[in-house]
N, C-alpha and C. Protein backbone atom coordinates (compact mmCIF):
# COMPACT_ATOMS: atom_id res chain seq x y z
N UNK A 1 -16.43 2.63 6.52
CA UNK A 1 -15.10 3.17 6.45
C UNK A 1 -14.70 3.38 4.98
N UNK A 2 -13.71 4.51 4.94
CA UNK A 2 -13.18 4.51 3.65
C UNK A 2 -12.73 3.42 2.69
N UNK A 3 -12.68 3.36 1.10
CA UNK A 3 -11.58 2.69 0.55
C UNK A 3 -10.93 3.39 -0.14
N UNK A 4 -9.34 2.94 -0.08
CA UNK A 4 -8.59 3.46 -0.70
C UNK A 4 -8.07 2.34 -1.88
N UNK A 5 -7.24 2.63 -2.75
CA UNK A 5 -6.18 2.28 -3.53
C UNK A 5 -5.31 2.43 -3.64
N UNK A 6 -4.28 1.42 -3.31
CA UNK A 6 -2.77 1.21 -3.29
C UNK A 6 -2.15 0.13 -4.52
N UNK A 7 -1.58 1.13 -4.70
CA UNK A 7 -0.93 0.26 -6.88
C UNK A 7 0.31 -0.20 -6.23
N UNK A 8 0.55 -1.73 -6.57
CA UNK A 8 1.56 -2.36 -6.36
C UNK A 8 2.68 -2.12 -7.72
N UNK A 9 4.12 -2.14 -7.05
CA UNK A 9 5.23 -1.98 -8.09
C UNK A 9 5.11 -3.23 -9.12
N UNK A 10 4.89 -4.32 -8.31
CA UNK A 10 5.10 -5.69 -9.48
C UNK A 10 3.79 -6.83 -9.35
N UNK A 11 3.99 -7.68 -9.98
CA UNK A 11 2.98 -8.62 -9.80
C UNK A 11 2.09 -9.48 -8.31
N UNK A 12 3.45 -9.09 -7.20
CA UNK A 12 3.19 -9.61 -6.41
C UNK A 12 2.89 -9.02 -4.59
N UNK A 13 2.47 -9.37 -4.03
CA UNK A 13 2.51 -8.74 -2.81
C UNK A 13 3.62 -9.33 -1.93
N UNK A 14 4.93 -8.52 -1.66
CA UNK A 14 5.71 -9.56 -1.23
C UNK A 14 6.64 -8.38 -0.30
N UNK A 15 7.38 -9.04 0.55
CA UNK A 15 8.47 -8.23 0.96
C UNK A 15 9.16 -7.08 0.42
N UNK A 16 9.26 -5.92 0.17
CA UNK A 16 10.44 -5.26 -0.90
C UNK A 16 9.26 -4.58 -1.87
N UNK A 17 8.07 -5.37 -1.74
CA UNK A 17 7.08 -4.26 -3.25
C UNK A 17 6.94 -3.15 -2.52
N UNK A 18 6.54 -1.93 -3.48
CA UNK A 18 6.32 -0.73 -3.53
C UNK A 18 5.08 -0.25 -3.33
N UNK A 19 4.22 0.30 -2.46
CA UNK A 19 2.88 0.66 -2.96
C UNK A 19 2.58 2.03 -3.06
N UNK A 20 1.99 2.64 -4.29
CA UNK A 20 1.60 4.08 -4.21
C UNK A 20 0.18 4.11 -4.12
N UNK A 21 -0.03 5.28 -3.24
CA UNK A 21 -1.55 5.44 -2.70
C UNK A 21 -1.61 7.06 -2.66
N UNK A 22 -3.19 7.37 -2.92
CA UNK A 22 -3.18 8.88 -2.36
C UNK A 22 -2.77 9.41 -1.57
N UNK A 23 -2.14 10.58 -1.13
CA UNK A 23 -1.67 11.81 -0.27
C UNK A 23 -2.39 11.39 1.16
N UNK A 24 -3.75 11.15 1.13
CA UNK A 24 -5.29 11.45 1.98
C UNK A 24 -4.36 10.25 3.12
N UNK A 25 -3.98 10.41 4.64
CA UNK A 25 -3.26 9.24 5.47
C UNK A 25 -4.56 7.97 5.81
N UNK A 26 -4.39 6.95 5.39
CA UNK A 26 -5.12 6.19 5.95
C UNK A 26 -5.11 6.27 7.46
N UNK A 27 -6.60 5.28 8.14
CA UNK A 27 -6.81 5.15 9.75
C UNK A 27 -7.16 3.61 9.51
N UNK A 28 -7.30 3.27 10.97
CA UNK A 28 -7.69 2.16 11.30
C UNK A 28 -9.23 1.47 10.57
N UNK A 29 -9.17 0.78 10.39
CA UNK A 29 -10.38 0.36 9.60
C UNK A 29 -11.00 0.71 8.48
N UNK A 30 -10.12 1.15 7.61
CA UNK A 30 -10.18 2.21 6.49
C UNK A 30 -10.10 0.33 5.50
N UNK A 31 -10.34 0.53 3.90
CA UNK A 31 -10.32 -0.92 3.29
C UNK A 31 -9.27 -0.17 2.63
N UNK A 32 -8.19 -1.13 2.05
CA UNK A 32 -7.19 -0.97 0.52
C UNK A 32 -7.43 -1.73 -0.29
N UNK A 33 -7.77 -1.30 -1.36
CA UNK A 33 -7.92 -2.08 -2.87
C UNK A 33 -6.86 -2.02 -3.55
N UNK A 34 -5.93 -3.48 -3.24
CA UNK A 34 -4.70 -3.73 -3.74
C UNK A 34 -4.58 -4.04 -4.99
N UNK A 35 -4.35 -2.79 -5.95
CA UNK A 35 -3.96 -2.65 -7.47
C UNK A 35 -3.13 -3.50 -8.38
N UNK A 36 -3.09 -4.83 -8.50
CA UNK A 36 -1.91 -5.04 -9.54
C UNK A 36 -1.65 -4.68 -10.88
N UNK A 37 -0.20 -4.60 -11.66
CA UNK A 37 -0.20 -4.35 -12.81
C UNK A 37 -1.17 -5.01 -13.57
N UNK A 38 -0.89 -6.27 -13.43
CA UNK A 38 -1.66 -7.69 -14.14
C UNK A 38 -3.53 -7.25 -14.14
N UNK A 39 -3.76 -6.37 -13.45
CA UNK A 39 -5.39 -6.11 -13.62
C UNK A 39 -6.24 -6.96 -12.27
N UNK A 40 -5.53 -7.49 -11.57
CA UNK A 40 -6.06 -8.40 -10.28
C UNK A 40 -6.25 -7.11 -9.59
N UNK A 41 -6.20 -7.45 -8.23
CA UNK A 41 -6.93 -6.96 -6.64
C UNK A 41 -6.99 -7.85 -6.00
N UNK A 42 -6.56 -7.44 -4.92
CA UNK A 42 -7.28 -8.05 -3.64
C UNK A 42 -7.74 -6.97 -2.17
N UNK A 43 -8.13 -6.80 -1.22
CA UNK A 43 -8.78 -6.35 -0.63
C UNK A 43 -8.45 -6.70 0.46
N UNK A 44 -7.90 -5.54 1.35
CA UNK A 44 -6.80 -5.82 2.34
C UNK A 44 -7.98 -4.32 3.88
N UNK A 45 -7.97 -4.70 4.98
CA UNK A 45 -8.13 -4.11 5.78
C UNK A 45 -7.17 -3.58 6.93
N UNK A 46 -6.94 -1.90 6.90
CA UNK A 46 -5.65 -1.42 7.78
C UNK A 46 -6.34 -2.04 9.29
N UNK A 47 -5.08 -2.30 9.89
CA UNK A 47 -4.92 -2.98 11.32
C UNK A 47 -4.64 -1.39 12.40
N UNK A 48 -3.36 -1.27 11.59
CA UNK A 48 -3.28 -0.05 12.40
C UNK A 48 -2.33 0.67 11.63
N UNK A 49 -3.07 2.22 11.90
CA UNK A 49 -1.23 3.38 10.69
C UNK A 49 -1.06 4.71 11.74
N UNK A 50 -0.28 4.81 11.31
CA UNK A 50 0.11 6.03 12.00
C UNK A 50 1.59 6.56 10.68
N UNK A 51 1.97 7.83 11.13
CA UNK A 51 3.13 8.04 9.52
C UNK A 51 3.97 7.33 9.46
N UNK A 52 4.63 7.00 10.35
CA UNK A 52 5.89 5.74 10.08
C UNK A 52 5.51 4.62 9.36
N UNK A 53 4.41 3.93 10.17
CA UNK A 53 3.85 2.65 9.89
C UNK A 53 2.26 2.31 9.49
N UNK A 54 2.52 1.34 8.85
CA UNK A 54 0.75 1.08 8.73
C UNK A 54 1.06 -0.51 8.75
N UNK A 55 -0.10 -1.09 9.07
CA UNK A 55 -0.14 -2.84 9.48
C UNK A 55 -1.53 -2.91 8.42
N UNK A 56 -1.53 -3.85 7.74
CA UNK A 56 -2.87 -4.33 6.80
C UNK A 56 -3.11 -5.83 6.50
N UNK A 57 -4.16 -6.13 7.18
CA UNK A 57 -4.83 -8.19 6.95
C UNK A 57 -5.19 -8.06 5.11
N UNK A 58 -4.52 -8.52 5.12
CA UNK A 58 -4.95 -9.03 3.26
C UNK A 58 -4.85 -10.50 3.40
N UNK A 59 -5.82 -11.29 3.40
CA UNK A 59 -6.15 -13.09 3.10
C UNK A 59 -6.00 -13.22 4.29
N UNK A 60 -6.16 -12.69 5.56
CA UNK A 60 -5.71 -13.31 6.75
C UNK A 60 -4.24 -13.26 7.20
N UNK A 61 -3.37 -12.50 6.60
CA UNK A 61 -2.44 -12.35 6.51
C UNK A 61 -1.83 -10.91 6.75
N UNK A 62 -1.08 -10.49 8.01
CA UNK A 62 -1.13 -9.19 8.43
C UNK A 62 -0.04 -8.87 7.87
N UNK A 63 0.33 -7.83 6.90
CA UNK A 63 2.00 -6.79 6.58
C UNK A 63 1.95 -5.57 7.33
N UNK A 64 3.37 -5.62 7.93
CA UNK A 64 3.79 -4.28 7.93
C UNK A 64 4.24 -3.42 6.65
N UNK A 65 3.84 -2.08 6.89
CA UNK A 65 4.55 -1.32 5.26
C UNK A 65 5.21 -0.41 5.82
N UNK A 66 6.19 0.62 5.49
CA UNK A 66 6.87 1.47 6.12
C UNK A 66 7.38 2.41 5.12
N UNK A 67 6.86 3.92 5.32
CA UNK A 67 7.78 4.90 4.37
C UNK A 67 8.29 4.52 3.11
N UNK A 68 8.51 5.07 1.83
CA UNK A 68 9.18 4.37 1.09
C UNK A 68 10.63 5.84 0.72
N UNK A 69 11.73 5.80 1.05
CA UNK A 69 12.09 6.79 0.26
C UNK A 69 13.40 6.22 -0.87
N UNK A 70 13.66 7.17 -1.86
CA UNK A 70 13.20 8.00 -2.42
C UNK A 70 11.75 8.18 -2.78
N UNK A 71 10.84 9.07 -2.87
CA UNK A 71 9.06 8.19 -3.30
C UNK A 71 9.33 8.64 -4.80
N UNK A 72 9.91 8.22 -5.69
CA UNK A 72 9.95 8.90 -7.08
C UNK A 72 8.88 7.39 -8.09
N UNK A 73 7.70 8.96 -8.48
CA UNK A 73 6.91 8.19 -9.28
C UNK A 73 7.39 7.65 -10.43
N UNK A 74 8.12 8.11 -11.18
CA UNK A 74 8.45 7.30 -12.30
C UNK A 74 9.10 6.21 -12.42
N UNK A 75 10.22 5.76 -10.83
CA UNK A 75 10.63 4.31 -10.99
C UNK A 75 9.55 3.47 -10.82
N UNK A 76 8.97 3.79 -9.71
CA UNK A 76 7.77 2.89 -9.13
C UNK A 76 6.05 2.62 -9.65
N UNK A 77 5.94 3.23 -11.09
CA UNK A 77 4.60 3.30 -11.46
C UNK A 77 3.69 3.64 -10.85
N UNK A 78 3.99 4.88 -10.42
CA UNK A 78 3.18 6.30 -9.96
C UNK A 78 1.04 6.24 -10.46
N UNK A 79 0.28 5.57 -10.13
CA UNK A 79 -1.21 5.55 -10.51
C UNK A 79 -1.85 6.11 -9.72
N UNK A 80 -1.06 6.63 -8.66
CA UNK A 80 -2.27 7.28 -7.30
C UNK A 80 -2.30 8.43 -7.10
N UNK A 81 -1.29 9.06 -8.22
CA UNK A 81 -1.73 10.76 -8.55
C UNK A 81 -0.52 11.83 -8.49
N UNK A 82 -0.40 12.72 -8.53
CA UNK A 82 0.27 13.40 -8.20
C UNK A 82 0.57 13.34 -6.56
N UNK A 83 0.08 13.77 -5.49
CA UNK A 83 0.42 14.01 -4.20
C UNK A 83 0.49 12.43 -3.91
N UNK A 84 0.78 10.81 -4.49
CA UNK A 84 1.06 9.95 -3.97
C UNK A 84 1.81 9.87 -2.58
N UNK A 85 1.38 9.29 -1.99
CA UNK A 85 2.68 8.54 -1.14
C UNK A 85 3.37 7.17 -1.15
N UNK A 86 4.71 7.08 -1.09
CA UNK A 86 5.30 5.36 -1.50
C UNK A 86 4.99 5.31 -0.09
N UNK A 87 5.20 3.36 0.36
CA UNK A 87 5.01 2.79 1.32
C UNK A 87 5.62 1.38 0.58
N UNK A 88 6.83 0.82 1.57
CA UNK A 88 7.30 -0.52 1.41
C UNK A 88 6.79 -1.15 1.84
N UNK A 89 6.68 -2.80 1.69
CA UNK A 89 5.97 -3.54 2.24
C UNK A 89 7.52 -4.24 3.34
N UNK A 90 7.24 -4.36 4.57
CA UNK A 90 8.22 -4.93 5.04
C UNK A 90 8.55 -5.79 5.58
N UNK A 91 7.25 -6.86 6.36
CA UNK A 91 7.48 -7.96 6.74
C UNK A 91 6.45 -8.28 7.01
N UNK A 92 6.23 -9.75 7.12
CA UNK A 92 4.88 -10.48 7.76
C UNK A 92 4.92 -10.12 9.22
N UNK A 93 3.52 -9.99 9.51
CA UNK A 93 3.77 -9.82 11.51
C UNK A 93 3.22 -10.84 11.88
């Protein structure tokens, strides 16, 4: 399956962060290589997406993410390109 990259807004993976990722929609079983500022990663596998939503196990640990709007690259530290898409992180499931 694919990997992608998703650049987190801040240091942390948490409720409320930001993630920008390529345009390209993730699927099920696709990997994310979770970008931090700080130069870390971690390595998260989608559960399930569809456009509204996407679900991803990072440490054993499943998030929902959801749409982000406004998606404006320059508040959110835009690294995934021009055609980015934002995605909030929104809750543990």
């Amino acid at each position: 399956m694919p990997t992608y990259n998703a650049y987190v807004s801040g240091n942390d993976f948490k409720t409320g962060s930001v993630l920008s990722m390529a345009a390209k929609a993730v699927e099920r079983s696709d990997t994310l290589s979770i970008e931090y500022p700080n130069n870390s990663h971690a390595s998260g596998t989608v559960i399930s997406a569809s456009p509204n939503e996407i679900e991803v196990e990072i440490n054993l640990q499943t998030w929902r993410l959801r749409p982000h709007a406004p998606s404006d690259g320059t508040v959110h530290n835009n690294l995934a390109g021009a055609n980015a898409s934002f995605w909030t992180v929104q809750t543990k499931v």
